[in-house]
PDB file of N, CA and C in Angstrom:
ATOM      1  N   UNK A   1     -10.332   4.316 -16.788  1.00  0.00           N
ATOM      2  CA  UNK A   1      -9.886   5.431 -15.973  1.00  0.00           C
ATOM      3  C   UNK A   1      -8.631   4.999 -15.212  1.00  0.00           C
ATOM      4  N   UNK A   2      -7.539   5.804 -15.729  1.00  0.00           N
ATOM      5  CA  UNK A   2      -6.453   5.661 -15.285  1.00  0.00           C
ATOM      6  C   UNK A   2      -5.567   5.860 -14.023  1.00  0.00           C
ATOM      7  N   UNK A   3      -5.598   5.670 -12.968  1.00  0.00           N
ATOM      8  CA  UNK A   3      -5.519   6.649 -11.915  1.00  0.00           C
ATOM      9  C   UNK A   3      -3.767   6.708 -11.820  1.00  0.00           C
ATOM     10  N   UNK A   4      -3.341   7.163 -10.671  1.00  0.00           N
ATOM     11  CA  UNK A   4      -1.697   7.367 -10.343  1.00  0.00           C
ATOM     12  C   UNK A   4      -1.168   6.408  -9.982  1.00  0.00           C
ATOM     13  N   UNK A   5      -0.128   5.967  -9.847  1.00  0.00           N
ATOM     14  CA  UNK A   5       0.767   4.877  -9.361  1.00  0.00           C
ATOM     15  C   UNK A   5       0.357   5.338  -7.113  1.00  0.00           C
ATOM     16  N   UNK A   6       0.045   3.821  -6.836  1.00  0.00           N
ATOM     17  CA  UNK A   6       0.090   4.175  -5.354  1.00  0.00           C
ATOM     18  C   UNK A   6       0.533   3.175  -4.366  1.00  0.00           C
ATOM     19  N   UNK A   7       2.293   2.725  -5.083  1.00  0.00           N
ATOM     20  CA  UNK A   7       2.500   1.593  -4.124  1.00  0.00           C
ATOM     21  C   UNK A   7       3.588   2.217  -3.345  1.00  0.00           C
ATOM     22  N   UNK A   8       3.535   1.798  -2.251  1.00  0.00           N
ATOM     23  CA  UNK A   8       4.182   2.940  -1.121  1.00  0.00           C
ATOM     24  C   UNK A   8       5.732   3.214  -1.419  1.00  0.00           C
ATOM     25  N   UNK A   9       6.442   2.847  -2.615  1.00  0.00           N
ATOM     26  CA  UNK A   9       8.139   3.484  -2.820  1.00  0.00           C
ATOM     27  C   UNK A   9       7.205   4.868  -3.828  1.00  0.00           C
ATOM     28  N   UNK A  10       6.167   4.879  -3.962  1.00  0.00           N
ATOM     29  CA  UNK A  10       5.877   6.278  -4.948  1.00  0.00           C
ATOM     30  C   UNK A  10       4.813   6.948  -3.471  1.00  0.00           C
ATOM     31  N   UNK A  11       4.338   6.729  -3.012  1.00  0.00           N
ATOM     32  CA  UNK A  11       4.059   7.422  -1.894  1.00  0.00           C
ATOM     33  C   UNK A  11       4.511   7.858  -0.830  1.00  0.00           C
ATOM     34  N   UNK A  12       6.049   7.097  -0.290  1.00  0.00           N
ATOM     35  CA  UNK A  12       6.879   7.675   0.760  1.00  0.00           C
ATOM     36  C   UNK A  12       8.292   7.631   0.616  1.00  0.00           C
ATOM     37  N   UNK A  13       8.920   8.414  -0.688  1.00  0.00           N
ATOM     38  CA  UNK A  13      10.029   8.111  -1.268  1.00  0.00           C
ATOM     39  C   UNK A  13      10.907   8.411  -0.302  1.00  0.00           C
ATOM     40  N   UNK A  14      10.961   9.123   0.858  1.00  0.00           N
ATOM     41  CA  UNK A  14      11.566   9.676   1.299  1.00  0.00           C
ATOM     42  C   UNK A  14      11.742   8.179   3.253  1.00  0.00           C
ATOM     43  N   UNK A  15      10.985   6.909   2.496  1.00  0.00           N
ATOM     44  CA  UNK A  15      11.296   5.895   3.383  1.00  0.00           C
ATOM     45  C   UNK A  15      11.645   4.506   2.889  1.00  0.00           C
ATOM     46  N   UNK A  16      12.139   4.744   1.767  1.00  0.00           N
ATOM     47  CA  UNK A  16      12.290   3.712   0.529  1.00  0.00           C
ATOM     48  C   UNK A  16      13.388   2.658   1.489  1.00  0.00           C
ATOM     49  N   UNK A  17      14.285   3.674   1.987  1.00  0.00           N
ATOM     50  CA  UNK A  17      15.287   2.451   2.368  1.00  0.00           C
ATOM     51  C   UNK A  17      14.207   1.712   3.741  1.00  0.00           C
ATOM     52  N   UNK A  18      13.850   2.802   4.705  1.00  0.00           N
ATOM     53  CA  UNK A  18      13.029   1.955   5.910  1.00  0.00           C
ATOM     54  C   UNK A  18      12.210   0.900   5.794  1.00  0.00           C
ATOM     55  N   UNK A  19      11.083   1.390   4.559  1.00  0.00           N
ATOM     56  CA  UNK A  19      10.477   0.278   4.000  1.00  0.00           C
ATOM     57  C   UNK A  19      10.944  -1.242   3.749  1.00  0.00           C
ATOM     58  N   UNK A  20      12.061  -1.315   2.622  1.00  0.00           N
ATOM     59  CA  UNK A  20      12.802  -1.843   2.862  1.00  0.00           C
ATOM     60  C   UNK A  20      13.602  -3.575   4.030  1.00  0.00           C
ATOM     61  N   UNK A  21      14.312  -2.069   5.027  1.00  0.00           N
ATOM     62  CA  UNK A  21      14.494  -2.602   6.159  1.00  0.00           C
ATOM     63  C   UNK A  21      13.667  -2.907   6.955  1.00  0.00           C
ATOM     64  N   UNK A  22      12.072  -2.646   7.255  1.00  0.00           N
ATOM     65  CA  UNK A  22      10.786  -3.308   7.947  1.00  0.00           C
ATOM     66  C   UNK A  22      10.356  -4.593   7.305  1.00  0.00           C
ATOM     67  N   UNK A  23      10.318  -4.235   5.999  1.00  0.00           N
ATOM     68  CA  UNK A  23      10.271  -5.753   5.255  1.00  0.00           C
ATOM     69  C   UNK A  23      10.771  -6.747   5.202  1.00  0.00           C
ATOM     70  N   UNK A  24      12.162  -6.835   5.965  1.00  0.00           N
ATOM     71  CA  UNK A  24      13.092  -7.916   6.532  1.00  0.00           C
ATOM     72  C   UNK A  24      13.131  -7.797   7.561  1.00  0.00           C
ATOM     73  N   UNK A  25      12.788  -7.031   8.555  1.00  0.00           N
ATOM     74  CA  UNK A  25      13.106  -7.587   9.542  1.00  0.00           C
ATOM     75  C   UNK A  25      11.935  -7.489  10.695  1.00  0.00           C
ATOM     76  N   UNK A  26      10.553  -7.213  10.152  1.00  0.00           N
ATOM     77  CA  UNK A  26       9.460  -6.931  11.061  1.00  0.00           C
ATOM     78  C   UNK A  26       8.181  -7.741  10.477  1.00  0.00           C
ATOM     79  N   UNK A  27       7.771  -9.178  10.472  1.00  0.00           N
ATOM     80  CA  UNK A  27       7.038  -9.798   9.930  1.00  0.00           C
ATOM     81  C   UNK A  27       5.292  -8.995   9.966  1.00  0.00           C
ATOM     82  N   UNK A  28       5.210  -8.607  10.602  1.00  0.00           N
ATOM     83  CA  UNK A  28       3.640  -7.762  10.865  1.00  0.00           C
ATOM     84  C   UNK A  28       3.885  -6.665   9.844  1.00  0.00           C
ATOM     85  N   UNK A  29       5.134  -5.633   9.383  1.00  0.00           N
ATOM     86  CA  UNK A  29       5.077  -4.978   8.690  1.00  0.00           C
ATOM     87  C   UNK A  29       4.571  -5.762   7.442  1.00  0.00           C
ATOM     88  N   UNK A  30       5.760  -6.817   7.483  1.00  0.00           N
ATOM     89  CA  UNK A  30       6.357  -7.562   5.395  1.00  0.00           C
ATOM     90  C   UNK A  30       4.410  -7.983   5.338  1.00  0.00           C
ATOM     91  N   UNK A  31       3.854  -8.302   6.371  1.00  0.00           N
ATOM     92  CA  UNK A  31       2.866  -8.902   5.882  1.00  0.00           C
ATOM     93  C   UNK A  31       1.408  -7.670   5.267  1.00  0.00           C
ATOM     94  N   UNK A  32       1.316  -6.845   5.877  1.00  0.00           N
ATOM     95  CA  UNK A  32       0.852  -5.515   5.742  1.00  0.00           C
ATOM     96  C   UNK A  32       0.922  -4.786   4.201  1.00  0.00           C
ATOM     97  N   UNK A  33       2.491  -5.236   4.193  1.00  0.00           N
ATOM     98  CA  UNK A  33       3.290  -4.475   2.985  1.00  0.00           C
ATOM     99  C   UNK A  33       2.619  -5.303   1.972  1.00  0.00           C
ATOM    100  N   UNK A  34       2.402  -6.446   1.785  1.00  0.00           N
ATOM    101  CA  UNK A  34       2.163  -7.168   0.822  1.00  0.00           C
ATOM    102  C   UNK A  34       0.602  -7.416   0.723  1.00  0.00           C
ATOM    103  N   UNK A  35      -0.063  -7.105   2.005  1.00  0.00           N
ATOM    104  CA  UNK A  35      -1.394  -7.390   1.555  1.00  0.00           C
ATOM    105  C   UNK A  35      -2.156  -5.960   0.723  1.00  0.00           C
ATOM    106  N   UNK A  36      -1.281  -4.892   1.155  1.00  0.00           N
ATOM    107  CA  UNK A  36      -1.282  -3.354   0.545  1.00  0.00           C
ATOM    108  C   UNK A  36      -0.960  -3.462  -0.970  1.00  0.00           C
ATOM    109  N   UNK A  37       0.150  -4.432  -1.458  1.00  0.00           N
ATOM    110  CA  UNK A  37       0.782  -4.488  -2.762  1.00  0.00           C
ATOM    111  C   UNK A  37      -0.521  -5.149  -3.673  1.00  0.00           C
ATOM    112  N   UNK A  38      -1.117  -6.142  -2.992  1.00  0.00           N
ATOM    113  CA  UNK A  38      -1.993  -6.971  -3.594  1.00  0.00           C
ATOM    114  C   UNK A  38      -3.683  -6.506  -3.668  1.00  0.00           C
ATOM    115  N   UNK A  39      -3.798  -5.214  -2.835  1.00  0.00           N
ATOM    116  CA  UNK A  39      -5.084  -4.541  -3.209  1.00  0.00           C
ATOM    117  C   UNK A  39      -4.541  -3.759  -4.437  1.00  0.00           C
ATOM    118  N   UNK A  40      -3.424  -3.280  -4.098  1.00  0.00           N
ATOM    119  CA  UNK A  40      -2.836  -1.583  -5.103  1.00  0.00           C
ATOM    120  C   UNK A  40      -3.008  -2.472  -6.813  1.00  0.00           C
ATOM    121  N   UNK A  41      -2.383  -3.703  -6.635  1.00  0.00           N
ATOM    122  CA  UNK A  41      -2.099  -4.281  -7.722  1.00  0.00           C
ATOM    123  C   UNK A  41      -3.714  -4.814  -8.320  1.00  0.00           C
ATOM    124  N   UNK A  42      -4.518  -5.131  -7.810  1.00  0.00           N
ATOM    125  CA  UNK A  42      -5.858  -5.394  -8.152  1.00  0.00           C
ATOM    126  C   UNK A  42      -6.352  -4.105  -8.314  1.00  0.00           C
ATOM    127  N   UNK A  43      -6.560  -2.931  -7.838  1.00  0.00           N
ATOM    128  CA  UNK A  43      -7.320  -1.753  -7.620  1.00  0.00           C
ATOM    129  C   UNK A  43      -6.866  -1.286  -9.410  1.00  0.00           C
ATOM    130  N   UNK A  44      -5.244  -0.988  -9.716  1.00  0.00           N
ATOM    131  CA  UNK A  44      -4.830  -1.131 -11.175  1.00  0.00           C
ATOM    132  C   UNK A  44      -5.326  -1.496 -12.043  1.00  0.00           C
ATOM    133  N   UNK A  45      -4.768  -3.552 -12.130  1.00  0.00           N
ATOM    134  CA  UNK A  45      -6.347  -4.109 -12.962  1.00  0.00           C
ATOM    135  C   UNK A  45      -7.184  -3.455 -13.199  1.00  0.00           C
ATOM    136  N   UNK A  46      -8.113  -2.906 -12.442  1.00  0.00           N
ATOM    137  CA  UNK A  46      -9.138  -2.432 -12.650  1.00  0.00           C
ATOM    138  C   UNK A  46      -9.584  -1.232 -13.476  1.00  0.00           C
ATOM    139  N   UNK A  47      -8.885  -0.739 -12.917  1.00  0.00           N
ATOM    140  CA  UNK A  47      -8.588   1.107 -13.392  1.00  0.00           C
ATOM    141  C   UNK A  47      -7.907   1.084 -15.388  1.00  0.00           C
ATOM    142  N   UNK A  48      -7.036   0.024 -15.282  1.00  0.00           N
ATOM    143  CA  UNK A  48      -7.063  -0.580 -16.588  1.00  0.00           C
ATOM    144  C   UNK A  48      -7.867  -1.362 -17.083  1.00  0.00           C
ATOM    145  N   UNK A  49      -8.825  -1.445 -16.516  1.00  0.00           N
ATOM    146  CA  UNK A  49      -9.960  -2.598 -17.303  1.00  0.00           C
ATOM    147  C   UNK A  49      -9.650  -3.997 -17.809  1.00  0.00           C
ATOM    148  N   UNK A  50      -8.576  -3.984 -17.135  1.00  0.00           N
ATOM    149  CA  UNK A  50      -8.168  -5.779 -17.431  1.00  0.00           C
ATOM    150  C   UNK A  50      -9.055  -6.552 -16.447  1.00  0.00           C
ATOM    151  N   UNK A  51      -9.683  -5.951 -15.133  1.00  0.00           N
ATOM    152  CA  UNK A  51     -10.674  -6.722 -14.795  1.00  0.00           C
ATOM    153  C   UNK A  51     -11.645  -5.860 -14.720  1.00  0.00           C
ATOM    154  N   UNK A  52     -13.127  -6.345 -14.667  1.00  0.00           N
ATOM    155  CA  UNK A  52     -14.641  -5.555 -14.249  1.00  0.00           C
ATOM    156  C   UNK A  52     -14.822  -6.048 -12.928  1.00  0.00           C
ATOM    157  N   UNK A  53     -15.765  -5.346 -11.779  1.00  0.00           N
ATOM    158  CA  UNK A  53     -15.958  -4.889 -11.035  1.00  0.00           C
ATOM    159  C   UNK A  53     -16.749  -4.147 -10.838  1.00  0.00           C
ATOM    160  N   UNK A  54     -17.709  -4.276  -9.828  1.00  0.00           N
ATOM    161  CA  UNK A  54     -18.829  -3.151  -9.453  1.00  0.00           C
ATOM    162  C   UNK A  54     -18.137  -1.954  -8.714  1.00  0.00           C
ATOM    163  N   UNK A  55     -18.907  -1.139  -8.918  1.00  0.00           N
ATOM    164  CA  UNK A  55     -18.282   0.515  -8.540  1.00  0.00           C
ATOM    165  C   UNK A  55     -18.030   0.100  -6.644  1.00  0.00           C
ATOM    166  N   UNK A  56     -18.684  -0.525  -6.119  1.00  0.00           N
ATOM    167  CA  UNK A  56     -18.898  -0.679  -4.763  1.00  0.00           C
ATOM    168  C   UNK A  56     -17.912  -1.644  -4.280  1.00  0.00           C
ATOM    169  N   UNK A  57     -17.316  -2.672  -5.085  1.00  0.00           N
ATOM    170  CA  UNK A  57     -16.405  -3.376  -4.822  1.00  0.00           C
ATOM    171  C   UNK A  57     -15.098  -2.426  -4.924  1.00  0.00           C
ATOM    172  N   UNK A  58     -15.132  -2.106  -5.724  1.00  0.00           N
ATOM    173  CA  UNK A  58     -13.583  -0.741  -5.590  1.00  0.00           C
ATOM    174  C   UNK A  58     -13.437   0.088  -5.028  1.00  0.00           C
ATOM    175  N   UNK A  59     -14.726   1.160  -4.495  1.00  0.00           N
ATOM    176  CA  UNK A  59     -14.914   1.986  -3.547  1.00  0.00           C
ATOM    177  C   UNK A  59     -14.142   1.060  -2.324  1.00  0.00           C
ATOM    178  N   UNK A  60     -14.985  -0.362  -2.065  1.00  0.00           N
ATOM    179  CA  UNK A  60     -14.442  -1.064  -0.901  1.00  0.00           C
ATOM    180  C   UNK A  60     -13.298  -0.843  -0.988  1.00  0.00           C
ATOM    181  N   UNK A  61     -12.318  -1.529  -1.829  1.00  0.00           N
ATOM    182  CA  UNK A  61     -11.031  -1.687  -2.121  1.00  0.00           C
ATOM    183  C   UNK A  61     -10.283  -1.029  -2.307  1.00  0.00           C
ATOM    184  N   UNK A  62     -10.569   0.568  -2.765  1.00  0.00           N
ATOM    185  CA  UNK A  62      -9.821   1.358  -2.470  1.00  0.00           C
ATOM    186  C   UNK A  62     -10.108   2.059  -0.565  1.00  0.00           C
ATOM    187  N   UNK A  63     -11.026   1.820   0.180  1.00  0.00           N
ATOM    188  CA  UNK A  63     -10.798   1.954   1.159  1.00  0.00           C
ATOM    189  C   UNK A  63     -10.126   1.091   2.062  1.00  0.00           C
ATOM    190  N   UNK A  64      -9.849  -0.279   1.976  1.00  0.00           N
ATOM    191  CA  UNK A  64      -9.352  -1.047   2.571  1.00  0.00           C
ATOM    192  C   UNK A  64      -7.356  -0.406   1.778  1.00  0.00           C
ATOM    193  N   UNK A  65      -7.368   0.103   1.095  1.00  0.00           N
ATOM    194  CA  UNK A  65      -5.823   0.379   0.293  1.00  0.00           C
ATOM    195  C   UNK A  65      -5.472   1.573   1.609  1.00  0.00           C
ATOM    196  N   UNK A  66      -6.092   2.376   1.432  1.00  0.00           N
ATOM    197  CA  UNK A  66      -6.174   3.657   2.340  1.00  0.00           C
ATOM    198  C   UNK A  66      -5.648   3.395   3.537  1.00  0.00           C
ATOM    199  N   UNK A  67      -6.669   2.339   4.219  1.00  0.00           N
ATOM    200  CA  UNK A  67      -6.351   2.035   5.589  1.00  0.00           C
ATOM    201  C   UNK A  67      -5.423   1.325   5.865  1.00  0.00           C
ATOM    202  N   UNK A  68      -4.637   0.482   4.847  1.00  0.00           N
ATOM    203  CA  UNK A  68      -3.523  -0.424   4.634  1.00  0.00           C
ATOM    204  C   UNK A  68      -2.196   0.879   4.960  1.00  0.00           C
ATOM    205  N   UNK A  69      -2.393   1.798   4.131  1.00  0.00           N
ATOM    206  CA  UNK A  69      -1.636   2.726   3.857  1.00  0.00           C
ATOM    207  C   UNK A  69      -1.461   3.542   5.120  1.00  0.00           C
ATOM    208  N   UNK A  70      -2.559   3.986   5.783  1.00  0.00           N
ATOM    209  CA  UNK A  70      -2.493   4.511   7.037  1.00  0.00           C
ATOM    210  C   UNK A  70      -1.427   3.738   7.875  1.00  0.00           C
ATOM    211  N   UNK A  71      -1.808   2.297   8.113  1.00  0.00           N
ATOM    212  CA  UNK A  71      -1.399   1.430   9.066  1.00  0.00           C
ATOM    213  C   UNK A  71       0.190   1.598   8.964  1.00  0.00           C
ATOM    214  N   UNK A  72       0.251   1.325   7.868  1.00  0.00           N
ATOM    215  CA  UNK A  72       1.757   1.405   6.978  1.00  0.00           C
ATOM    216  C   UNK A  72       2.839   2.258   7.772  1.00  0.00           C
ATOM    217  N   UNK A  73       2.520   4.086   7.132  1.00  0.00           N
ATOM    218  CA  UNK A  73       2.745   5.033   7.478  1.00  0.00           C
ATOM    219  C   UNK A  73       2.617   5.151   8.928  1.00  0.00           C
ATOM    220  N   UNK A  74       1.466   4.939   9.376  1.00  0.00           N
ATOM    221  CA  UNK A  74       2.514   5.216  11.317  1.00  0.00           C
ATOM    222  C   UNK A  74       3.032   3.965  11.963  1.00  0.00           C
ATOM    223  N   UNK A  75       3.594   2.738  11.287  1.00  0.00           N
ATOM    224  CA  UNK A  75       4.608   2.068  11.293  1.00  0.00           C
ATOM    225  C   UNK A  75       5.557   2.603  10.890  1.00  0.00           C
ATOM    226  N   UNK A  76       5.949   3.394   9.488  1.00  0.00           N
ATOM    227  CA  UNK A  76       7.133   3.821   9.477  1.00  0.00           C
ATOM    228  C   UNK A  76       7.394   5.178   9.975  1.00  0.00           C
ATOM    229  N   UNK A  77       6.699   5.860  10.531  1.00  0.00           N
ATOM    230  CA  UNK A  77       6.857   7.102  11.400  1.00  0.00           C
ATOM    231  C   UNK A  77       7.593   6.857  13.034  1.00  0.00           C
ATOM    232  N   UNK A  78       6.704   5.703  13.529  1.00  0.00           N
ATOM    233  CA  UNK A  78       7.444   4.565  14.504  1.00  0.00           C
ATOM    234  C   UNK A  78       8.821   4.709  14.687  1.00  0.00           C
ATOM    235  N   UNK A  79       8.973   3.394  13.508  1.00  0.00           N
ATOM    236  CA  UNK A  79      10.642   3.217  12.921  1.00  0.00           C
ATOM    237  C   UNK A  79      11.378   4.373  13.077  1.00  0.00           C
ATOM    238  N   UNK A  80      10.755   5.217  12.638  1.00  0.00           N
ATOM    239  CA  UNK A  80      11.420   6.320  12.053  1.00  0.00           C
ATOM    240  C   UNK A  80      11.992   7.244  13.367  1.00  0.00           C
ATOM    241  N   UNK A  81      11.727   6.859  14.568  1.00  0.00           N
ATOM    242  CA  UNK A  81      11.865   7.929  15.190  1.00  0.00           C
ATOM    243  C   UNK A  81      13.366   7.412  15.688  1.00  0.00           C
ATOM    244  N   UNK A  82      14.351   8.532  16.558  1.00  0.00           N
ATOM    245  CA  UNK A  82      15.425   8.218  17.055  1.00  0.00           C
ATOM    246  C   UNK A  82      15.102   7.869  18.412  1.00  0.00           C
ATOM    247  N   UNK A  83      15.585   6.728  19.002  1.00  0.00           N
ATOM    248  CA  UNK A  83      15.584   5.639  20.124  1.00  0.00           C
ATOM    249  C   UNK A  83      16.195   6.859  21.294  1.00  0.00           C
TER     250      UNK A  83
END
């Protein structure tokens, strides 16, 4: 079961460059960003069946993606605002 692409330049195209620029220059973001890249990128695996997994381990893992994603997003809403 194939699901959609969900690494945040396809979920917030419209912060591609901010993203970006948080990733150099805000270490709590870059680190966030990457622990998000490394569920999204395992959660895949999966969904492609290049790895197995119990239904409950991915449920987990896609909720820990979610909340990565949350965190994410009102970091770059943050950023985003004018000073």
């Amino acid at each position: 079961m194939l699901g959609e692409k969900h690494d945040l330049h396809h979920e917030f195209p419209e912060y591609e460059q901010l993203i970006h620029d948080l990733k150099t220059s805000d270490a709590h973001f870059a680190r966030l960003f990457e622990e998000y890249h490394t569920v999204e990128h395992e959660v895949r695996r999966i969904e492609e069946e290049v790895e197995v997994r119990s239904d409950d381990y991915v449920e987990d893992l896609k909720k820990k993606r979610l909340l990565l994603k949350d965190q994410l997003y009102h970091m770059l809403l943050q950023a985003d605002k004018p000073a």
